[in-house]
N, C-alpha and C. Protein backbone atom coordinates (compact mmCIF):
# COMPACT_ATOMS: atom_id res chain seq x y z
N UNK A 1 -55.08 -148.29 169.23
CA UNK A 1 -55.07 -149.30 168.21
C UNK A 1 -55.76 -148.77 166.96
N UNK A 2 -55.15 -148.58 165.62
CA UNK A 2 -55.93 -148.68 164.81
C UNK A 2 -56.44 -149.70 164.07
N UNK A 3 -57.63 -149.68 163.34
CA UNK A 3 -58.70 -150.67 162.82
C UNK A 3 -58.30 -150.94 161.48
N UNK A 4 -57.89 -152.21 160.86
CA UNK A 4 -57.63 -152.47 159.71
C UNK A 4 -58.58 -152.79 158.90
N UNK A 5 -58.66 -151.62 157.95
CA UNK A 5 -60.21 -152.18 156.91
C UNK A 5 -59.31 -153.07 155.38
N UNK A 6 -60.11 -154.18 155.18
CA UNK A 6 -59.94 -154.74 153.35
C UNK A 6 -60.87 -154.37 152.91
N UNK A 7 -60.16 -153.67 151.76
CA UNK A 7 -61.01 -153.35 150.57
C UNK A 7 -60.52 -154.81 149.22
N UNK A 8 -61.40 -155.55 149.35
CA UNK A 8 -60.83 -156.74 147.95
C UNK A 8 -61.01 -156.02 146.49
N UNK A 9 -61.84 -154.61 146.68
CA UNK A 9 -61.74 -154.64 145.16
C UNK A 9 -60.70 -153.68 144.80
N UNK A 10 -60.33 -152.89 146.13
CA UNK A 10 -58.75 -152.01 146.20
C UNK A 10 -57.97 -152.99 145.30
N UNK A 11 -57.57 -154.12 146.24
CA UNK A 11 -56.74 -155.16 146.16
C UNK A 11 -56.71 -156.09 144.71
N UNK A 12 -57.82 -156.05 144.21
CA UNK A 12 -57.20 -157.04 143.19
C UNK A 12 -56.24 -156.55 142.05
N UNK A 13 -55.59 -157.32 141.62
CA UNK A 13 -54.71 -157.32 140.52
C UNK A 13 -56.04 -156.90 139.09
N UNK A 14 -55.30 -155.70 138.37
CA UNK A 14 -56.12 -155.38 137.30
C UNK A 14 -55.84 -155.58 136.06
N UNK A 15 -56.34 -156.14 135.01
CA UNK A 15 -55.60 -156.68 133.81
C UNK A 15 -56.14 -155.40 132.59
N UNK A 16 -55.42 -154.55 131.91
CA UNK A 16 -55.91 -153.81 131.22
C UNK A 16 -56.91 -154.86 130.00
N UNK A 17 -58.05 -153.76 129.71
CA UNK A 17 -59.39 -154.72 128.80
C UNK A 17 -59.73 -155.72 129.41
N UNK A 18 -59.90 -155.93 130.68
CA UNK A 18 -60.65 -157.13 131.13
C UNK A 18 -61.28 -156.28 132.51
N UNK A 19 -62.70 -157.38 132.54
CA UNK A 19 -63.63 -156.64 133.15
C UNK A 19 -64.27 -158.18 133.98
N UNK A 20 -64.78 -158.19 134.83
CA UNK A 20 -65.65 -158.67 135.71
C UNK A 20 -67.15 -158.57 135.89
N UNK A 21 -67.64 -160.03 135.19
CA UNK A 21 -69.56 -160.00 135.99
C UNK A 21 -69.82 -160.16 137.21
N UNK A 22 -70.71 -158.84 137.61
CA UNK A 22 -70.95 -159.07 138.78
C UNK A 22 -72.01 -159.83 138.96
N UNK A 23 -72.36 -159.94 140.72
CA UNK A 23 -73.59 -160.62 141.17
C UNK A 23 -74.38 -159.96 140.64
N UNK A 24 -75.00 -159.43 140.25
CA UNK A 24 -76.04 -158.66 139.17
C UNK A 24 -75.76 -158.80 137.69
N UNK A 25 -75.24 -159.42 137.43
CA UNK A 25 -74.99 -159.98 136.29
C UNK A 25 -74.47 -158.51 135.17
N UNK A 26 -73.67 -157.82 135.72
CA UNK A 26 -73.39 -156.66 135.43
C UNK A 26 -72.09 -156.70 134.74
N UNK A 27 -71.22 -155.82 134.02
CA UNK A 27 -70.43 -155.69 133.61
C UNK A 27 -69.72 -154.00 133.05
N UNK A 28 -68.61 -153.29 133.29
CA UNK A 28 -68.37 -152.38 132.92
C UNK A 28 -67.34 -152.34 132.05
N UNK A 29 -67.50 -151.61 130.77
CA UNK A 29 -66.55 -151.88 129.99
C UNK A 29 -65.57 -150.95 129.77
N UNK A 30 -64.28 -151.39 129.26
CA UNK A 30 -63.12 -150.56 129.84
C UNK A 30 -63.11 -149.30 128.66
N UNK A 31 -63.02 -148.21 128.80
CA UNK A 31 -62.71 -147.33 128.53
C UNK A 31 -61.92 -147.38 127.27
N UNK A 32 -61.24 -147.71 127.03
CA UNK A 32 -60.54 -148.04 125.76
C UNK A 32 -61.18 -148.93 124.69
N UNK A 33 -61.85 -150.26 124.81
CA UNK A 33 -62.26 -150.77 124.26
C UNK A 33 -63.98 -149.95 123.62
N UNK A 34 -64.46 -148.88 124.56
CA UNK A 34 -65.49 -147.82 123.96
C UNK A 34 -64.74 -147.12 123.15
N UNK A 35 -63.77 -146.22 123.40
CA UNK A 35 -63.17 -145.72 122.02
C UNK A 35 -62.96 -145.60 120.95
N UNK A 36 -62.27 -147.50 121.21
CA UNK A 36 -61.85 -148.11 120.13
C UNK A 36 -63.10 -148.47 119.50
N UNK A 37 -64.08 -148.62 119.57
CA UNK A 37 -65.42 -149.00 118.87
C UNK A 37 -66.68 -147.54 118.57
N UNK A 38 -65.88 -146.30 119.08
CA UNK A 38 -66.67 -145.56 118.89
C UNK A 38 -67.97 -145.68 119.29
N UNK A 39 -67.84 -146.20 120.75
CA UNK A 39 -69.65 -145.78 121.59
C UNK A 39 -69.03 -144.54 122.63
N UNK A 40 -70.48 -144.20 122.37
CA UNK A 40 -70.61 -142.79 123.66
C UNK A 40 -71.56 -143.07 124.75
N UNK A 41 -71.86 -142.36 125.48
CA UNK A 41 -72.67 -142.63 126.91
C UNK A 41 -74.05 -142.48 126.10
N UNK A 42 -75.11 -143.05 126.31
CA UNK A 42 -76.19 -142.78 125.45
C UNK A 42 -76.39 -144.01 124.08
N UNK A 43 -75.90 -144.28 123.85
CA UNK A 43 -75.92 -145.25 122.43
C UNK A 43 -76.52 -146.16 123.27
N UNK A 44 -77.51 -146.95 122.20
CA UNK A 44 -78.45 -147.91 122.37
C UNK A 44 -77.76 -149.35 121.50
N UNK A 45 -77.36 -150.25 122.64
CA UNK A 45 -76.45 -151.64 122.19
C UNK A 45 -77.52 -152.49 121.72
N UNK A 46 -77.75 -153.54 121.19
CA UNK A 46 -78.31 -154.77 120.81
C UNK A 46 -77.09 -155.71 121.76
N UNK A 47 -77.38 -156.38 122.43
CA UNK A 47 -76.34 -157.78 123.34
C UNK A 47 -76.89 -159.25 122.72
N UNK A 48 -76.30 -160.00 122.19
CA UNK A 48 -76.33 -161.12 121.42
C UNK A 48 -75.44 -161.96 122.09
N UNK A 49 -75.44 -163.07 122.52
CA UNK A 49 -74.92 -164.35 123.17
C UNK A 49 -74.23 -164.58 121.04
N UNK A 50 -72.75 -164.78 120.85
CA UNK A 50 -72.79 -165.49 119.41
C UNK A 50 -72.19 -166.78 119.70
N UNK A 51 -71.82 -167.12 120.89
CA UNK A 51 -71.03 -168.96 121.46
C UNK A 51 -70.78 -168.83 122.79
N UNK A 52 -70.68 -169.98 123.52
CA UNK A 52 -70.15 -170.06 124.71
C UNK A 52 -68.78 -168.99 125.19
N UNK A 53 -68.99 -168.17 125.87
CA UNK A 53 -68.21 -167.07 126.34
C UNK A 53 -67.81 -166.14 125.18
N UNK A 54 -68.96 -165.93 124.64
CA UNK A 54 -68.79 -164.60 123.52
C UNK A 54 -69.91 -163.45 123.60
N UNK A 55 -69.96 -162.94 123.90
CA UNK A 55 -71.05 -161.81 123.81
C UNK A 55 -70.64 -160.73 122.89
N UNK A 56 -71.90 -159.89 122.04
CA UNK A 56 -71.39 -159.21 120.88
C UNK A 56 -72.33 -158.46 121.13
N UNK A 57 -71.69 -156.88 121.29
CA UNK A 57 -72.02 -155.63 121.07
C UNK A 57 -72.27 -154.78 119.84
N UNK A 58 -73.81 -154.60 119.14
CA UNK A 58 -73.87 -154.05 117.99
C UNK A 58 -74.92 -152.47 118.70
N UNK A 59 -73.96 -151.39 118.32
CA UNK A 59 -74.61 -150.10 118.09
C UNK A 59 -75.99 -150.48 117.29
N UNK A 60 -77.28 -150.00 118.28
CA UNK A 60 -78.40 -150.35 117.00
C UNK A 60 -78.21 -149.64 115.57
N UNK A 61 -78.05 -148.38 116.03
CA UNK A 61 -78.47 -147.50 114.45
C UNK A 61 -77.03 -148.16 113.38
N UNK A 62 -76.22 -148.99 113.97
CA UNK A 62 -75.62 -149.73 112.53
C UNK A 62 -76.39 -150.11 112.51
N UNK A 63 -77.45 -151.03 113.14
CA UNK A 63 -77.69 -152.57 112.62
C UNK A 63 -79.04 -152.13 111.27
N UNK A 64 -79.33 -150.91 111.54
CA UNK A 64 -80.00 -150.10 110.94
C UNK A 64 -79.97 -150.11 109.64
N UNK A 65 -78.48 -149.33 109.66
CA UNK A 65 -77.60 -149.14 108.06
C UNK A 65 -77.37 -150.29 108.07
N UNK A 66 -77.21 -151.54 108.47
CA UNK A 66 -76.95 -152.93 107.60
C UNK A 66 -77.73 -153.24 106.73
N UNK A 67 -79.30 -152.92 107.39
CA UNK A 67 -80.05 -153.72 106.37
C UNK A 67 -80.99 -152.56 105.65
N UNK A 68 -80.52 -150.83 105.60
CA UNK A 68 -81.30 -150.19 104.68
C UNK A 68 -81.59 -150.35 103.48
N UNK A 69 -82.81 -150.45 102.42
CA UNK A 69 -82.44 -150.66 101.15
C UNK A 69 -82.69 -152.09 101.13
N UNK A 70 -82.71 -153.14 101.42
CA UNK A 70 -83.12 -154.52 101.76
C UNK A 70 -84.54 -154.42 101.51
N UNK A 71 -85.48 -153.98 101.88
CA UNK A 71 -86.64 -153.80 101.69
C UNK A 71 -87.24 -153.52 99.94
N UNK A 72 -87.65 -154.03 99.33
CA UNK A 72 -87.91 -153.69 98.20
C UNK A 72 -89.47 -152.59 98.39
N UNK A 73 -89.43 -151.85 97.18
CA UNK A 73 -90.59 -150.86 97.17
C UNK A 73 -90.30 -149.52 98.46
N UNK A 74 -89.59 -149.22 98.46
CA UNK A 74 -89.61 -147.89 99.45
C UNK A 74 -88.29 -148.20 100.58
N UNK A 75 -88.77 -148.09 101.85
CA UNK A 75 -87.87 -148.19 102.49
C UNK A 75 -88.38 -148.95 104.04
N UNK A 76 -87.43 -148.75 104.45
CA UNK A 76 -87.27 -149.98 106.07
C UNK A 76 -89.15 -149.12 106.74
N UNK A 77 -89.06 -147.82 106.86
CA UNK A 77 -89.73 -147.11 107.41
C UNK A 77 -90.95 -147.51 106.52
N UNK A 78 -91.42 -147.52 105.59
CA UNK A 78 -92.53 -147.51 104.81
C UNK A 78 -93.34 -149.14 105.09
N UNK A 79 -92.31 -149.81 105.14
CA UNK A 79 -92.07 -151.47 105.25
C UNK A 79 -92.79 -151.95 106.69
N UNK A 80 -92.39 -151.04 107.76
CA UNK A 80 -92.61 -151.25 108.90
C UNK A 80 -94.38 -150.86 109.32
N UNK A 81 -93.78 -149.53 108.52
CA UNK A 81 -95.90 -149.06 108.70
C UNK A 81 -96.90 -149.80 108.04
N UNK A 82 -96.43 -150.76 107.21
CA UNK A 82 -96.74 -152.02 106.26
C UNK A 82 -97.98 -152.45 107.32
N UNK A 83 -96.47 -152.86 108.01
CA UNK A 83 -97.20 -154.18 108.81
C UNK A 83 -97.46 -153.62 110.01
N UNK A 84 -97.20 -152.42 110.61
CA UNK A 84 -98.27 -152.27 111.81
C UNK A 84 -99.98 -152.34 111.39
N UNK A 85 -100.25 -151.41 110.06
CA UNK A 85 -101.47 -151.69 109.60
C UNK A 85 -102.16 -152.74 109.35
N UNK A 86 -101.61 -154.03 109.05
CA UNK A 86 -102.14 -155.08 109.14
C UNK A 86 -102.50 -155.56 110.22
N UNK A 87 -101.85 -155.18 111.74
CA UNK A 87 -102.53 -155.55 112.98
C UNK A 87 -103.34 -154.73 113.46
N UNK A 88 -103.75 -153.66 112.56
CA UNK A 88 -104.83 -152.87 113.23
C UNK A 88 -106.51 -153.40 113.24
């Protein structure tokens, strides 16, 4: 007799760009949709809830260049050492 194994995740039907949370509240994203957005293995995401079933992926070092220059008198970096010195 041989032994019949299920595999359910063999088995399911796969929808290209769609992905599944797991019990770990996990998620892997499809290969194409990294491409298409230009992330690599290594890039550091920001994850933002923006509405009920929306989640939004921002590369930090854009969010970087969004707001360089925003800072009046110098820069983001100068701005920042600002105010660590004030909690010293």
């Amino acid at each position: 007799m041989s032994a019949t194994f299920s595999y359910p995740l063999l088995l399911m039907s796969r929808v290209k760009g769609q992905t599944k949370v797991s019990a770990k509240h996990q998620v892997t994203i499809p290969v194409g949709a990294l491409r298409d957005a230009r992330l690599q293995s290594g890039d550091v995401l920001r994850v933002e809830a923006d509405r009920a079933g929306r989640v939004v992926l921002t590369r930090v070092d854009e969010l970087l260049d969004r707001y360089r220059g925003c800072v009046a008198g110098g820069g983001l970096r100068e701005a920042i050492d600002g105010l660590r010195d004030e909690w010293r």
